[in-house]
Protein backbone atom coordinates (compact mmCIF):
# COMPACT_ATOMS: atom_id res chain seq x y z
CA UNK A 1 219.06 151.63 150.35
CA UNK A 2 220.04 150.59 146.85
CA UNK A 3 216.64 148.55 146.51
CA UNK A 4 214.95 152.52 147.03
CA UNK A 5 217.74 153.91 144.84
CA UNK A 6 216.52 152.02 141.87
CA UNK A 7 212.83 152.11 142.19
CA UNK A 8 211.21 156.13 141.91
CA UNK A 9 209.19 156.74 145.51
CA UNK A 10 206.04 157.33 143.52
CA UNK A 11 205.95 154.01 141.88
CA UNK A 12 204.48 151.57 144.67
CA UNK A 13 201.59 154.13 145.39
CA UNK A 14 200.75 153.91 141.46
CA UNK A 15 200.54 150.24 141.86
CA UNK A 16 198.34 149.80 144.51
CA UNK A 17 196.11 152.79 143.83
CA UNK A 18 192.40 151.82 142.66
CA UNK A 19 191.81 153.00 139.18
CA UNK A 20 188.67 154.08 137.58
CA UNK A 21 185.70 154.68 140.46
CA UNK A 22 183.77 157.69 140.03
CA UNK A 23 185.50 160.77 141.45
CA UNK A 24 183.31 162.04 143.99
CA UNK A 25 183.77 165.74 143.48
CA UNK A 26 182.40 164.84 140.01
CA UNK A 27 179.80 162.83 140.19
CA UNK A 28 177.29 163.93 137.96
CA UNK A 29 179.41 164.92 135.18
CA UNK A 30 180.67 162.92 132.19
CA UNK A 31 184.08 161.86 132.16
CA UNK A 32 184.04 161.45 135.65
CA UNK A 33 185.92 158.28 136.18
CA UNK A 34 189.49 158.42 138.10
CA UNK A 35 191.50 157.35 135.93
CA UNK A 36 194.68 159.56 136.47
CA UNK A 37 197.57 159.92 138.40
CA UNK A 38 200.05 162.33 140.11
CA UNK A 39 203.35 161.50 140.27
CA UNK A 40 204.04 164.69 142.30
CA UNK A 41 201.39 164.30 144.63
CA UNK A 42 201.68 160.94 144.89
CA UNK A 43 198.10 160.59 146.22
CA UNK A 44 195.02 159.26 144.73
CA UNK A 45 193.78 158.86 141.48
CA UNK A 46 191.69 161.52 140.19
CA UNK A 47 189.59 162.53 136.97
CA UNK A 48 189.76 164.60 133.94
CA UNK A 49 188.09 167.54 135.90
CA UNK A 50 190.54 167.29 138.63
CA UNK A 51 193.55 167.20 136.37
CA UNK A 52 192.46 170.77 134.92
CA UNK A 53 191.88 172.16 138.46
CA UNK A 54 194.11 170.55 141.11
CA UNK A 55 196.85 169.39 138.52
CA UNK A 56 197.05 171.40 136.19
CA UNK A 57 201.16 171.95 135.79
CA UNK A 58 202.10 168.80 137.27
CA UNK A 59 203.24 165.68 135.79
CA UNK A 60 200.06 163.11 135.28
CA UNK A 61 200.25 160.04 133.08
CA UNK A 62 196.86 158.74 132.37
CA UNK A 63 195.45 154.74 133.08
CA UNK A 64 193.47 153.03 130.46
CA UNK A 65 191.97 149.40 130.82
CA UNK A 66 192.52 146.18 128.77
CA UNK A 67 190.94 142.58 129.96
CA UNK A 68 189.28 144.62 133.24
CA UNK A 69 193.22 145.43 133.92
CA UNK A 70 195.08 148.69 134.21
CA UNK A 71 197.56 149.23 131.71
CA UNK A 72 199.33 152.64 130.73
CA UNK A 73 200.87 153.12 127.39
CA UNK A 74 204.68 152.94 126.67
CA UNK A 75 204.93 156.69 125.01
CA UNK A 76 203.91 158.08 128.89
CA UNK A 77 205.86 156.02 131.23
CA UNK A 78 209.10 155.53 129.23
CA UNK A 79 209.66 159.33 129.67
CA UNK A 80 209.76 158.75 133.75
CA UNK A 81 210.60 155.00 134.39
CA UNK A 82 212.82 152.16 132.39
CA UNK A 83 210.54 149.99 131.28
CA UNK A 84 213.40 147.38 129.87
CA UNK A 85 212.64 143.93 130.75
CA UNK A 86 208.88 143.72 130.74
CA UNK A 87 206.76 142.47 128.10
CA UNK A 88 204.69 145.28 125.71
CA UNK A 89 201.47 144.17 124.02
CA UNK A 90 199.57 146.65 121.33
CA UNK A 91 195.79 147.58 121.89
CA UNK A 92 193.78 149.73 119.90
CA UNK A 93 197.03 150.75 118.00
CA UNK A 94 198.92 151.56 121.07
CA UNK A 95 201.69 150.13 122.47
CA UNK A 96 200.94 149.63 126.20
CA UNK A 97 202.16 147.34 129.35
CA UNK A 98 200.45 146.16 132.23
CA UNK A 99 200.29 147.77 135.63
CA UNK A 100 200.12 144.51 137.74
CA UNK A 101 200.40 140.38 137.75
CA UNK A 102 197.59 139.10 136.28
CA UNK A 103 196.05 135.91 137.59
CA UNK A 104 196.72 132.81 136.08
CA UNK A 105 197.50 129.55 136.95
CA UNK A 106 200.79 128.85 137.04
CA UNK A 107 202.82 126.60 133.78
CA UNK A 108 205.48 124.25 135.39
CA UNK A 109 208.43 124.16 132.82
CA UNK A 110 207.39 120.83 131.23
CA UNK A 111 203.86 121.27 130.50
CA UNK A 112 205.14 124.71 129.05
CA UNK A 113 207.38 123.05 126.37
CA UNK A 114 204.90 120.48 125.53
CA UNK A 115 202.79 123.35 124.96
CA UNK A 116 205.28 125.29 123.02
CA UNK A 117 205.54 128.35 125.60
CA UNK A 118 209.18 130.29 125.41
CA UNK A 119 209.47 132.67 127.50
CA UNK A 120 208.30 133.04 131.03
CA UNK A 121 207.93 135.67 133.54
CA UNK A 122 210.47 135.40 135.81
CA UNK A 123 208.18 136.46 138.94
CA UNK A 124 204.32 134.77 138.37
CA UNK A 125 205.41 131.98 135.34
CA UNK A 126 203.06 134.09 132.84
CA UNK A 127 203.80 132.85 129.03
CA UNK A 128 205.52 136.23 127.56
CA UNK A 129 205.24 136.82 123.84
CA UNK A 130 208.75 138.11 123.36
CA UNK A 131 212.15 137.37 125.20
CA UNK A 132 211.00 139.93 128.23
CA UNK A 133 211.78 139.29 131.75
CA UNK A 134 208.48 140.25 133.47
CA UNK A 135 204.85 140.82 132.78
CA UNK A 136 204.03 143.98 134.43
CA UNK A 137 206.11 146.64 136.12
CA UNK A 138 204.86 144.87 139.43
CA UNK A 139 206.64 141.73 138.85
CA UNK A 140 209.76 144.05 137.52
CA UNK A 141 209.39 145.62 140.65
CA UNK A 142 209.55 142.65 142.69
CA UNK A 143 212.42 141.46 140.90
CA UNK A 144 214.11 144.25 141.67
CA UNK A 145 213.92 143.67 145.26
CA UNK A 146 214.77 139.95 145.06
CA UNK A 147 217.80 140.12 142.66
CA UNK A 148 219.06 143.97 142.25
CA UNK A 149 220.37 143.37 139.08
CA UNK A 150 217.84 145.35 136.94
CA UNK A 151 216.39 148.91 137.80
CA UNK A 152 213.79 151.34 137.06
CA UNK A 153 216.20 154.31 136.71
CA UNK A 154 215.98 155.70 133.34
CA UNK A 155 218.96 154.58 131.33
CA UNK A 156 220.54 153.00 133.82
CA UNK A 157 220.57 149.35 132.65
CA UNK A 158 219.72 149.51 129.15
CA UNK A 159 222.65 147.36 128.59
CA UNK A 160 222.91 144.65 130.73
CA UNK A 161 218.94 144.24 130.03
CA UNK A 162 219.93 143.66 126.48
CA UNK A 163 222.53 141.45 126.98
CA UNK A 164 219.86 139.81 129.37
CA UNK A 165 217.62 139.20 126.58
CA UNK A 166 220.48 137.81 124.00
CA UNK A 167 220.89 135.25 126.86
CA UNK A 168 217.49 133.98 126.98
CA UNK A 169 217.32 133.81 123.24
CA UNK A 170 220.26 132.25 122.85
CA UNK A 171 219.21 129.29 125.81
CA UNK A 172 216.03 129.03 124.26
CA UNK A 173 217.46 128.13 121.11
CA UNK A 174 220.01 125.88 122.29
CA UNK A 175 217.14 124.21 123.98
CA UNK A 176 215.31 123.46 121.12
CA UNK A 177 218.39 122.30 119.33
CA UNK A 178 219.03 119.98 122.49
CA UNK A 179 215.72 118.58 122.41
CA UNK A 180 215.51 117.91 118.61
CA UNK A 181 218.75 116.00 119.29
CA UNK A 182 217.09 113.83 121.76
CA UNK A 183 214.36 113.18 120.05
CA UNK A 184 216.29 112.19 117.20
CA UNK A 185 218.76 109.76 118.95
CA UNK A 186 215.95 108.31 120.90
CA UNK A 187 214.34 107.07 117.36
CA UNK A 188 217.71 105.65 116.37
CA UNK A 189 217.92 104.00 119.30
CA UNK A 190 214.67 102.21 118.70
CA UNK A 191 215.77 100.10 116.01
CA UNK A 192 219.44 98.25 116.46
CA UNK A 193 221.25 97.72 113.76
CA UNK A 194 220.21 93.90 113.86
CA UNK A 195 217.06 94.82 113.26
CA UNK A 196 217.77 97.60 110.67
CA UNK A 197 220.11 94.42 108.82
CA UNK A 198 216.97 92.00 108.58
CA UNK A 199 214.35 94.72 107.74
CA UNK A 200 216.20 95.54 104.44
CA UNK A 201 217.34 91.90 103.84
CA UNK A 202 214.04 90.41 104.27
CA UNK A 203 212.29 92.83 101.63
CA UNK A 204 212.50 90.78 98.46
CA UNK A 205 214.02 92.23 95.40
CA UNK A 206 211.43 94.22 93.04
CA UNK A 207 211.50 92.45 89.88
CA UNK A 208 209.85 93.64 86.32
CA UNK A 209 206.41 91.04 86.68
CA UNK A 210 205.93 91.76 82.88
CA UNK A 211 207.40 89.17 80.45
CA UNK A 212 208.35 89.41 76.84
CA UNK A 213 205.98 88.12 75.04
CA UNK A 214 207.01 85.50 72.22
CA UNK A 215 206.59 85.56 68.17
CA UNK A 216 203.16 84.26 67.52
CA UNK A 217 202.71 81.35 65.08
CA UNK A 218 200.12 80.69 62.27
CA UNK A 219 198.28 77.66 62.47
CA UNK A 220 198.91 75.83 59.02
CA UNK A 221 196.26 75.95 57.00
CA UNK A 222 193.61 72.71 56.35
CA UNK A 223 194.15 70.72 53.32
C-alpha cells in the first residue's frame, strides 16, 4: 500500500508502453509516429494528430529518442513526478533523463575504481556522471519497491534525497583519501629503513673534480 502510495498509477504503463511505431489511424500522414502519452488515459501511445483530436485538454508529455532509447525531458516530467535521485544528461540543449535501464554489462566495484568510475546506479551498476542514485526512472522505480525510502511524489523527499547525495559524495571522497593512504604506506613499506640507511650512505660524497690550477713558471732563458 505505501509502495502504490509513492509511485503515480500511470507511471508503470508509461514504462512499458512501445514508443514511436506508426499510429495506424495516421498512416499516410507526416508526423505520424506515436510518440506521446496520456497520463489521464493511461492507454497507448499516440501521435501528434491524435493529441489534437482525442487529447486535446488532457495532460500529455511528449517522448523523444537518444541512443535508439526513450527519454523525456526534465521541464515535462518534473511538473508531475520527483525526479530526485536519477541521473540527467543534456541532448540537443535539453536537459532530459532516460525512460528505462539500458543494457550494459555490468562493472564489479574493483574494475570500476581501477577504471576511475564514481558513482553507480544503485539498481543495474550503470557508471552515473553525477552523485545520482539511479539511471532511469525504471531503476528509481524499482528501488522504490525494494527499499521505500525514496518516492516519486512531488516534493515529498526532496530532502532526504539531498542528504542522500551529500552521503555518497562525502564516501566517495573519503574513499579516495583512503586509498591514496594505502598506496602511500604500501611504498614506504617497500623500503625498510635498513635499506633507506645504506642507500644514502653508500652514495659517495659529490666533490668539486676541478682543481686550482698552479702559477706557471718561465723557463730561464739559454745563455
Amino acid at each position: 500500500m505505501m509502495g502504490e502510495m509513492m509511485v503515480p498509477p500511470w507511471l508503470e504503463s508509461l514504462l512499458s508502453t512501445a514508443f514511436f511505431t506508426i499510429c495506424p489511424r495516421h498512416r499516410d500522414t507526416p508526423r505520424n509516429e506515436c510518440n506521446m502519452y496520456c497520463l489521464d488515459c493511461m492507454d497507448d501511445a499516440f501521435c501528434f494528430y491524435c493529441r489534437s483530436s482525442r487529447h486535446k485538454d488532457h495532460h500529455v508529455i511528449q517522448i523523444r529518442r537518444s541512443s535508439y532509447h526513450d527519454v523525456v525531458r526534465v521541464a515535462e516530467i518534473q511538473k508531475v513526478l520527483d525526479i530526485s535521485g536519477v541521473q540527467t544528461y543534456v541532448i540537443n540543449s535539453a536537459r532530459v533523463l532516460f525512460l528505462n535501464e539500458r543494457p550494459q554489462p555490468k562493472i564489479s566495484s574493483s574494475s570500476s575504481s581501477s577504471k576511475g568510475v564514481s558513482y553507480l546506479c544503485e539498481i543495474c551498476s550503470r557508471s552515473l556522471l553525477d552523485p545520482f542514485r539511479f539511471c532511469s526512472l525504471g531503476c528509481k522505480l524499482v528501488g522504490i519497491r525494494k527499499k521505500g525510502d525514496t518516492s516519486f511524489v512531488v516534493g515529498s523527499n526532496k530532502k532526504n534525497e539531498e542528504e542522500a547525495m551529500k552521503q555518497r559524495r562525502e564516501g566517495i571522497t573519503a574513499t579516495r583519501l583512503e586509498s591514496k593512504q594505502q598506496g602511500d604506506d604500501e611504498e614506504l613499506r617497500e623500503r625498510s629503513p635498513q635499506e633507506m640507511y645504506t642507500s644514502s650512505a653508500s652514495t659517495p660524497p659529490h666533490f668539486n673534480s676541478r682543481r686550482r690550477k698552479g702559477i706557471p713558471h718561465r723557463a730561464p732563458f739559454a745563455s
